[in-house]
Protein backbone atom coordinates (compact mmCIF):
# COMPACT_ATOMS: atom_id res chain seq x y z
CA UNK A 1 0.00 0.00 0.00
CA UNK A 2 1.49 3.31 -1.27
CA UNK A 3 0.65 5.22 2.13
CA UNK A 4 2.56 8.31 1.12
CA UNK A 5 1.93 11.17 3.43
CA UNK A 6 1.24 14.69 1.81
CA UNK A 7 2.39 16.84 4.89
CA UNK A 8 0.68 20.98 4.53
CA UNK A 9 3.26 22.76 3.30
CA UNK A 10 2.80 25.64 6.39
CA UNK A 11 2.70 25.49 9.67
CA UNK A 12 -0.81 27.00 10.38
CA UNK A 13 -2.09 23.90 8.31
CA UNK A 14 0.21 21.35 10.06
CA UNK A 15 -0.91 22.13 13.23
CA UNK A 16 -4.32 21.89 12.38
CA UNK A 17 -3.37 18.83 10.83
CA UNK A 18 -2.33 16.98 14.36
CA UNK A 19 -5.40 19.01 16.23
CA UNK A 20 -8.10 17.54 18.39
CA UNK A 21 -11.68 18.75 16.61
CA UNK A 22 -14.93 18.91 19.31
CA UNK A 23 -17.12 15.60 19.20
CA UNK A 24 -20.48 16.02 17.56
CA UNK A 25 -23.07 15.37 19.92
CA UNK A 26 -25.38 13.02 17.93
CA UNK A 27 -27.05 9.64 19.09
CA UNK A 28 -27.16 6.56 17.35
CA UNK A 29 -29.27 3.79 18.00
CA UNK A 30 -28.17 0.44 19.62
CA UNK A 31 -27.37 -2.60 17.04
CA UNK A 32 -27.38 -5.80 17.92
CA UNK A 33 -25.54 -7.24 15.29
CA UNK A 34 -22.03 -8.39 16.50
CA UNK A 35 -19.19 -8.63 14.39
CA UNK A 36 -17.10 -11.81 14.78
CA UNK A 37 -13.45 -10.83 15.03
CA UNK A 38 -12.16 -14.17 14.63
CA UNK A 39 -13.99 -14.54 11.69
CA UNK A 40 -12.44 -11.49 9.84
CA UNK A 41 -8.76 -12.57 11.37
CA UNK A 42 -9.36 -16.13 9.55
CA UNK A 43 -10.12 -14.71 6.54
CA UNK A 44 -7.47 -12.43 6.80
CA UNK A 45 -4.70 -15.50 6.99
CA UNK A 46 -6.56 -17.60 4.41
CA UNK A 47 -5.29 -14.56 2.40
CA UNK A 48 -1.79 -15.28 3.74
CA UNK A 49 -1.47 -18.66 3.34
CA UNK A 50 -1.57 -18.26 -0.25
CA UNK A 51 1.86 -16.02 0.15
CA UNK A 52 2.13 -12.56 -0.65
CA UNK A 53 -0.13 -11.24 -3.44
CA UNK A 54 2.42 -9.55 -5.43
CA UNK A 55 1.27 -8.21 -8.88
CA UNK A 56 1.92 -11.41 -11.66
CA UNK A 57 2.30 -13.86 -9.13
CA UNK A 58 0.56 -18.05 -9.01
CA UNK A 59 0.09 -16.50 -5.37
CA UNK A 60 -1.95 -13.20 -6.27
CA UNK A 61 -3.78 -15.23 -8.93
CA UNK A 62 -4.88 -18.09 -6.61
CA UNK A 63 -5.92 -15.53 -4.09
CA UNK A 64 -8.07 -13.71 -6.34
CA UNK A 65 -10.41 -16.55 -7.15
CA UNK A 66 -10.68 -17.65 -3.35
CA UNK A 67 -11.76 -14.05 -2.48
CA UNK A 68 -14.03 -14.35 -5.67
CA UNK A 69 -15.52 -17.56 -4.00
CA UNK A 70 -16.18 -16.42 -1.20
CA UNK A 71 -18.11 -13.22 -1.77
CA UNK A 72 -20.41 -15.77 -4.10
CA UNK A 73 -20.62 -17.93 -0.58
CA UNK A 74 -22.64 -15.21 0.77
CA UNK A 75 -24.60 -14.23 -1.95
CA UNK A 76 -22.95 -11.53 -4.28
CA UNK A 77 -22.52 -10.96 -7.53
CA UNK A 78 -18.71 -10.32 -8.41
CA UNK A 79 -17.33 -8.93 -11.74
CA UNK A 80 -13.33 -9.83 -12.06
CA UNK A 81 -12.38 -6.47 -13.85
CA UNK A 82 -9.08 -7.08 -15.62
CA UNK A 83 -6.38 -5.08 -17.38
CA UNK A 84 -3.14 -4.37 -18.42
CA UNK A 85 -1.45 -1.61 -16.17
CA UNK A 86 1.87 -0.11 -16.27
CA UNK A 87 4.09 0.02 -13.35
CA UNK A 88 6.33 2.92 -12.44
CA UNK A 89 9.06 0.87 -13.98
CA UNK A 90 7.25 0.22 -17.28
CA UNK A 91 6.02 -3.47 -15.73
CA UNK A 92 2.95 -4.80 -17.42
CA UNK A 93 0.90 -5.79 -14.52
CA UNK A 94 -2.41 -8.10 -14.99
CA UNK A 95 -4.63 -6.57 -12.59
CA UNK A 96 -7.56 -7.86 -11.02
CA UNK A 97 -10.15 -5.60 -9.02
CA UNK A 98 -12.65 -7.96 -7.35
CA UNK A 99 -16.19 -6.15 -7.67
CA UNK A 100 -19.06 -7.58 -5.37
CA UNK A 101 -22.40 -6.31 -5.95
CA UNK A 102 -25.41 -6.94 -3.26
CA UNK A 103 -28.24 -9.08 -4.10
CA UNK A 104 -30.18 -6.15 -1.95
CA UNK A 105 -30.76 -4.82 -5.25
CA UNK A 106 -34.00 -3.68 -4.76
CA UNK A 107 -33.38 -1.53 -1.86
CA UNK A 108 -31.76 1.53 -4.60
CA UNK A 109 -34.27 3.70 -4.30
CA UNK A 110 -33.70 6.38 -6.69
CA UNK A 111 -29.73 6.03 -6.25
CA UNK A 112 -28.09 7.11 -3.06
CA UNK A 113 -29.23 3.82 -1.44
CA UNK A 114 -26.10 1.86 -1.59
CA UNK A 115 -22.97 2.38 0.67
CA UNK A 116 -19.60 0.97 -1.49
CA UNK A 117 -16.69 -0.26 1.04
CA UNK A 118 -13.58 -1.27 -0.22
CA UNK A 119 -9.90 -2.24 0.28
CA UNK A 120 -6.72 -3.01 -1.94
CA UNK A 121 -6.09 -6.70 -1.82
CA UNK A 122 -2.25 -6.69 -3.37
CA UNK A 123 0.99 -6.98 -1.69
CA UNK A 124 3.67 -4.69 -1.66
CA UNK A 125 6.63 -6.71 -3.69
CA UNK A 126 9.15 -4.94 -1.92
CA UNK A 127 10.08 -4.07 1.86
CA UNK A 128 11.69 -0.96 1.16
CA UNK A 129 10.69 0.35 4.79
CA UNK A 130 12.39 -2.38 7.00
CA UNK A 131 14.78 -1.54 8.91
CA UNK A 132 16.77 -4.17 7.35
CA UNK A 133 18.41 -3.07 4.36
CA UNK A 134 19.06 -6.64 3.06
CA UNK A 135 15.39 -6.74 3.11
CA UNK A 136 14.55 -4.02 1.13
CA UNK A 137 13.95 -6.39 -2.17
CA UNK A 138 12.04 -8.51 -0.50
CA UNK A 139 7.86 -9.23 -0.65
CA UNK A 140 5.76 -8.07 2.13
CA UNK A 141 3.41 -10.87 3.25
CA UNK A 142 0.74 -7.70 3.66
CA UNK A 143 -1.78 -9.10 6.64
CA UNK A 144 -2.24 -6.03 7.86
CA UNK A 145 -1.31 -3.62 4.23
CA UNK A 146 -3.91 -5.05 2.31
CA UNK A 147 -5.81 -8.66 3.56
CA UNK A 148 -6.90 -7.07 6.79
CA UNK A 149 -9.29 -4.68 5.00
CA UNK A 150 -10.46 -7.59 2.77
CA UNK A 151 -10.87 -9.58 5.74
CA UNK A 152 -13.07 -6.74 7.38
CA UNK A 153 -15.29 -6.45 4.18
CA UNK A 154 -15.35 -10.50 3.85
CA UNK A 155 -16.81 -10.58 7.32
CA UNK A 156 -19.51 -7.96 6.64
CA UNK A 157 -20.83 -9.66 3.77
CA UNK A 158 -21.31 -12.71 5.84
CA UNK A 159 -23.35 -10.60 8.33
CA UNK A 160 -25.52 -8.82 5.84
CA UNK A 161 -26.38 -12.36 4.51
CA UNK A 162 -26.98 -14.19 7.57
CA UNK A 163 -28.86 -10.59 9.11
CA UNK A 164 -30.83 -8.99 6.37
CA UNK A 165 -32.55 -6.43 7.86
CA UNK A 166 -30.17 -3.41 6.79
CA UNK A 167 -32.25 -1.07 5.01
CA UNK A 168 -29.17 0.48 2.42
CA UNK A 169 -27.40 -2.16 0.04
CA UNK A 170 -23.48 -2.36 0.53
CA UNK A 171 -21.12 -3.39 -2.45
CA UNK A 172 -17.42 -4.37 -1.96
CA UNK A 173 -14.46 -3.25 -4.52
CA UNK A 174 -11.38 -5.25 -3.69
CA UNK A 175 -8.67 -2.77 -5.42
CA UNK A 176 -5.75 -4.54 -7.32
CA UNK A 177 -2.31 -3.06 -8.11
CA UNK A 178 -2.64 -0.22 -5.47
CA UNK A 179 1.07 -1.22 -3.99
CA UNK A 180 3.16 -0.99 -6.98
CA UNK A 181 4.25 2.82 -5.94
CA UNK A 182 8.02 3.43 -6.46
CA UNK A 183 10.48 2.27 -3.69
CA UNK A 184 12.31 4.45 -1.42
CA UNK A 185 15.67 2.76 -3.34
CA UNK A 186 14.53 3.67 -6.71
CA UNK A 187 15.44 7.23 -8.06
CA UNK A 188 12.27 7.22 -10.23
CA UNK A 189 9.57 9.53 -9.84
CA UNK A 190 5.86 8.56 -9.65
CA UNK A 191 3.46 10.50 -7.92
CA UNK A 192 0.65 8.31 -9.77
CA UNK A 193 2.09 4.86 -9.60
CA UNK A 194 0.26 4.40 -6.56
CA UNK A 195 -3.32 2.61 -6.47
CA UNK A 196 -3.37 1.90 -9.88
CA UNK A 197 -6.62 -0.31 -9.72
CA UNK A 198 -8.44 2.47 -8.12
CA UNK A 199 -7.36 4.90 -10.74
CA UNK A 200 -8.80 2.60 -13.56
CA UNK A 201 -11.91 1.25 -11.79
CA UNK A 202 -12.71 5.11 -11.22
CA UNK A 203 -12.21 5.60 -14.87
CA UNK A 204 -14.30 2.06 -15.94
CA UNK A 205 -16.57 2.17 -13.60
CA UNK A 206 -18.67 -0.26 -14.73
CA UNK A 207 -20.87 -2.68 -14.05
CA UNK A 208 -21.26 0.18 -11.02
CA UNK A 209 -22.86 3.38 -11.54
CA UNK A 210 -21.12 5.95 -8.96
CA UNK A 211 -24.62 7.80 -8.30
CA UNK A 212 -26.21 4.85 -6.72
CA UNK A 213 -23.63 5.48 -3.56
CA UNK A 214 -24.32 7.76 -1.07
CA UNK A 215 -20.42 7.53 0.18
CA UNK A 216 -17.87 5.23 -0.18
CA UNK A 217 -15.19 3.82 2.67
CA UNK A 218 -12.05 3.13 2.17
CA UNK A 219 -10.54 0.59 4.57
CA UNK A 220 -6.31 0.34 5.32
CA UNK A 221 -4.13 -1.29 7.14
CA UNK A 222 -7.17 -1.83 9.76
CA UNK A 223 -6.04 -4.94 11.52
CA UNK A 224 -2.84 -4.09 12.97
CA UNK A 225 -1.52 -3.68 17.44
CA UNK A 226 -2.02 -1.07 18.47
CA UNK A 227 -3.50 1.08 15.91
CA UNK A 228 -5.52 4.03 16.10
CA UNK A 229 -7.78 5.90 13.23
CA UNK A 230 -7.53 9.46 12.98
CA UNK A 231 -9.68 11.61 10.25
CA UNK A 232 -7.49 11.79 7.72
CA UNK A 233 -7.13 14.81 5.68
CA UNK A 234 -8.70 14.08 2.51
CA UNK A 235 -11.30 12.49 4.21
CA UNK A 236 -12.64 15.53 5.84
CA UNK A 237 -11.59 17.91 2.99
CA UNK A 238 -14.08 15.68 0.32
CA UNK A 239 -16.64 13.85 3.03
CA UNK A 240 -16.67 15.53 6.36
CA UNK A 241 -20.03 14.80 7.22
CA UNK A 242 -19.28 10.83 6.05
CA UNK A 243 -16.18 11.11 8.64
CA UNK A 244 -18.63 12.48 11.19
CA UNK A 245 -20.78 9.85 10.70
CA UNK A 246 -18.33 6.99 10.95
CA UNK A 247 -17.22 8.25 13.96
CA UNK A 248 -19.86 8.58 15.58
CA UNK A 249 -20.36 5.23 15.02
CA UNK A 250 -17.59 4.26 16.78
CA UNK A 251 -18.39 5.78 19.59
CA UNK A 252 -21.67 5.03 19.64
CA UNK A 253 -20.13 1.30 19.19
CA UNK A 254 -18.08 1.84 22.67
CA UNK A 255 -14.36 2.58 20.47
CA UNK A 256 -14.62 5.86 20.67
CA UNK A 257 -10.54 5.87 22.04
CA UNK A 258 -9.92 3.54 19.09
CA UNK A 259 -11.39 6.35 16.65
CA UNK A 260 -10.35 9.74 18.80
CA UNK A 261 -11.66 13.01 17.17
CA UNK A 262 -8.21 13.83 15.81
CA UNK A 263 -6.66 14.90 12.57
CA UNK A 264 -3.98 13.71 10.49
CA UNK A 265 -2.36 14.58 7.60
CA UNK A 266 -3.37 13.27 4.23
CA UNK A 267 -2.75 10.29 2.36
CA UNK A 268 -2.29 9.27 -1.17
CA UNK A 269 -4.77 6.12 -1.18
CA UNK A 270 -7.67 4.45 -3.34
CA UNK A 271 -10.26 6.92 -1.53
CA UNK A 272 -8.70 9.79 -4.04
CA UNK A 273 -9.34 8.56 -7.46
CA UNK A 274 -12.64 7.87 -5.97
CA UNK A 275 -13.55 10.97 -4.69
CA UNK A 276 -11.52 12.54 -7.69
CA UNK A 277 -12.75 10.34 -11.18
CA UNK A 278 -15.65 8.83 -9.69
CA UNK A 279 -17.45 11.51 -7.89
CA UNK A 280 -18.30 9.16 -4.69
CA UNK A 281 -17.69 11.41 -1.38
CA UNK A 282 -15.27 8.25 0.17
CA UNK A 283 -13.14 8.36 3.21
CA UNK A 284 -10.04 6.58 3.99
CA UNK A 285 -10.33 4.19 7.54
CA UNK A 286 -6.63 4.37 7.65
CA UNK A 287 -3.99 3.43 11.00
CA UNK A 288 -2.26 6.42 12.45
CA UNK A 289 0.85 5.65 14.91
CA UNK A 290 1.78 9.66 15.82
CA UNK A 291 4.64 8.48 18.03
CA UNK A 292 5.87 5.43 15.69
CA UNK A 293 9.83 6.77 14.82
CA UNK A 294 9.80 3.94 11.35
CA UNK A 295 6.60 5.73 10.23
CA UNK A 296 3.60 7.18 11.26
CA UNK A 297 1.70 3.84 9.49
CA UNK A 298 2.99 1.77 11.87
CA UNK A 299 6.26 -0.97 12.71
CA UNK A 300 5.39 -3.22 10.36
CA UNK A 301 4.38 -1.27 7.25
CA UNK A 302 6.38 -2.54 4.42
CA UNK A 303 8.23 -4.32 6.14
CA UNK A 304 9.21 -8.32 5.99
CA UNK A 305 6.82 -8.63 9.39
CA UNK A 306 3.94 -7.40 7.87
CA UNK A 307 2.33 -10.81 8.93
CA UNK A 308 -0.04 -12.94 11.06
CA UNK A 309 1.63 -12.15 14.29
CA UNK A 310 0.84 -8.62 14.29
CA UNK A 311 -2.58 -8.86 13.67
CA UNK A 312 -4.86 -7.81 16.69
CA UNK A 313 -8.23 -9.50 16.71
CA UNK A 314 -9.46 -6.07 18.85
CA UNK A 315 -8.43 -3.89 16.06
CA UNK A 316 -10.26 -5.85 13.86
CA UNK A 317 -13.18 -5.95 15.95
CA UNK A 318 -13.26 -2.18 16.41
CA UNK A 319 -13.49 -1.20 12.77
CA UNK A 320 -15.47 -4.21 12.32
CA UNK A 321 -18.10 -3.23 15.09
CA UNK A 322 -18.33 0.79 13.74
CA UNK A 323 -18.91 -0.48 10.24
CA UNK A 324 -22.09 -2.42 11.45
CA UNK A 325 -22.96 0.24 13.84
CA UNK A 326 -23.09 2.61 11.23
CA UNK A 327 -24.75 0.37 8.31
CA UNK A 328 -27.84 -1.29 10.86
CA UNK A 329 -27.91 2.29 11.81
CA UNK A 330 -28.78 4.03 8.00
């Protein structure tokens, strides 16, 4: 995951950026529905096992048709959108973004009925951020930068199938080739070779139509210790009132300290093509270590131990738990 920061160039704005913003005052009602943490943190190594998901590889390929599988399990439609994208490098890479579309069809009432979530489900091919330099060519196993969002969204769609009474439809875009951002080793330049599915799904839309969403979330790097969510810039710049929402629902969903009312700067991620090309107001549900020295995403982000062992069930079940606050709440 590309996860490069774009820090306010003065110092009024990157103050603001770190500030603490007043809590809205506004109630949700109680939801009964329970998100099953060790559900999403099975799915989440089932991703794993395959090895990382690096653009190209039997591993990425294998892994696409399980996640395929298993959104049909619990009753969606999916559309494997394929191309052909260039790398930074000039890499052909066969990309796969994994569309799932509700059976709820018929609650789109005259568009704005449908909530999209989605995630990027490659791995980063290199570990350019461990603090290992003989590492730095290496593949990042990505359970937390990239299958822990998948896992999230697998989970939901087993809840919305098994407890049907949500009254707004909620599709799932699994983005593909969103990692593939130059390496800190490479002298290259590529402010766009990040989240390269996002930028052509935004583009190709189809078989969606962008007006049927109200919003869109974007979910990152949401399963690791540890982590905290602040409202990341972009976020509130294109969707306040969707960041509002969301946390509300977390607070509402008793992880309110998980999801503090703090700001952060913003981040180049699959939420910006989508707000940008595709017109959906989308946020980004993205970690936020303030006091991390290897970088503000966390220890482990591309790094070699981007794996199973620093996934935190209670992470997962935090975002997992605000996402069906706020969808049994709509």
């Amino acid at each position: 995951m590309m996860k490069r920061i774009i820090y306010l160039l003065i110092s009024v704005c990157l103050l603001a950026a770190c500030s603490t913003t007043k809590k809205s005052q506004v109630s949700q009602p109680a939801v009964t529905v329970a998100f099953n943490a060790d559900s999403a943190y099975n799915f989440c190594a089932a991703q794993c096992s395959f090895g990382p998901r690096t653009m190209n590889s039997e591993a990425h390929e294998q892994c696409a048709q399980w996640i395929q599988q298993k959104f049909e399990q619990y009753g969606y439609q999916v559309t494997m959108q394929k191309a052909n994208l260039k790398g930074y490098d000039g890499t052909t890479l066969k990309s796969t973004n994994i569309i799932a579309q509700s059976p709820l069809a018929s609650r789109r009432e005259n568009g704005g009925e449908a909530i999209l979530i989605c995630a990027h489900w490659d791995s980063r091919p290199w570990a350019d951020n461990d603090p290992d330099e003989a590492n730095w060519r290496k593949p990042v196993m990505a359970a937390n930068d990239g299958a822990s969002g998948v896992a999230v969204m697998l989970e939901l769609a087993r809840l919305l199938q098994q407890h049907d009474s949500a009254r707004v439809a909620v599709d799932f875009i699994c983005f593909d080739a969103e990692d593939w951002g130059v390496p800190q080793w490479s002298d290259e330049a590529g402010a766009d070779s990040w989240a390269l599915g996002a930028q052509y799904w935004a583009a190709h839309p189809a078989p969606l139509n962008p007006k049927d969403y109200q919003y869109g979330i974007l979910l990152d790097m949401v399963g690791g210790q540890g982590a905290k969510f602040y409202r990341e810039y972009y976020s509130v710049r294109y969707a306040r009132n969707i960041v509002e929402r969301v946390w509300q629902a977390a607070n509402a969903a008793g992880y309110g300290s998980i999801f503090p009312y703090k700001d952060c700067g913003g981040v180049t991620d699959d939420h910006l093509p989508v707000n940008e090309t595709a017109g959906i107001p989308c946020i980004d549900i993205i970690n936020h270590y303030p006091d991390c020295e290897r970088s503000s995403f966390g220890p482990t982000w591309h790094t070699v131990s981007d794996d199973m062992q620093h996934i935190d069930r209670n992470t997962l079940q935090a975002v997992g738990q605000t996402l069906v606050q706020l969808i049994y709440s709509e």
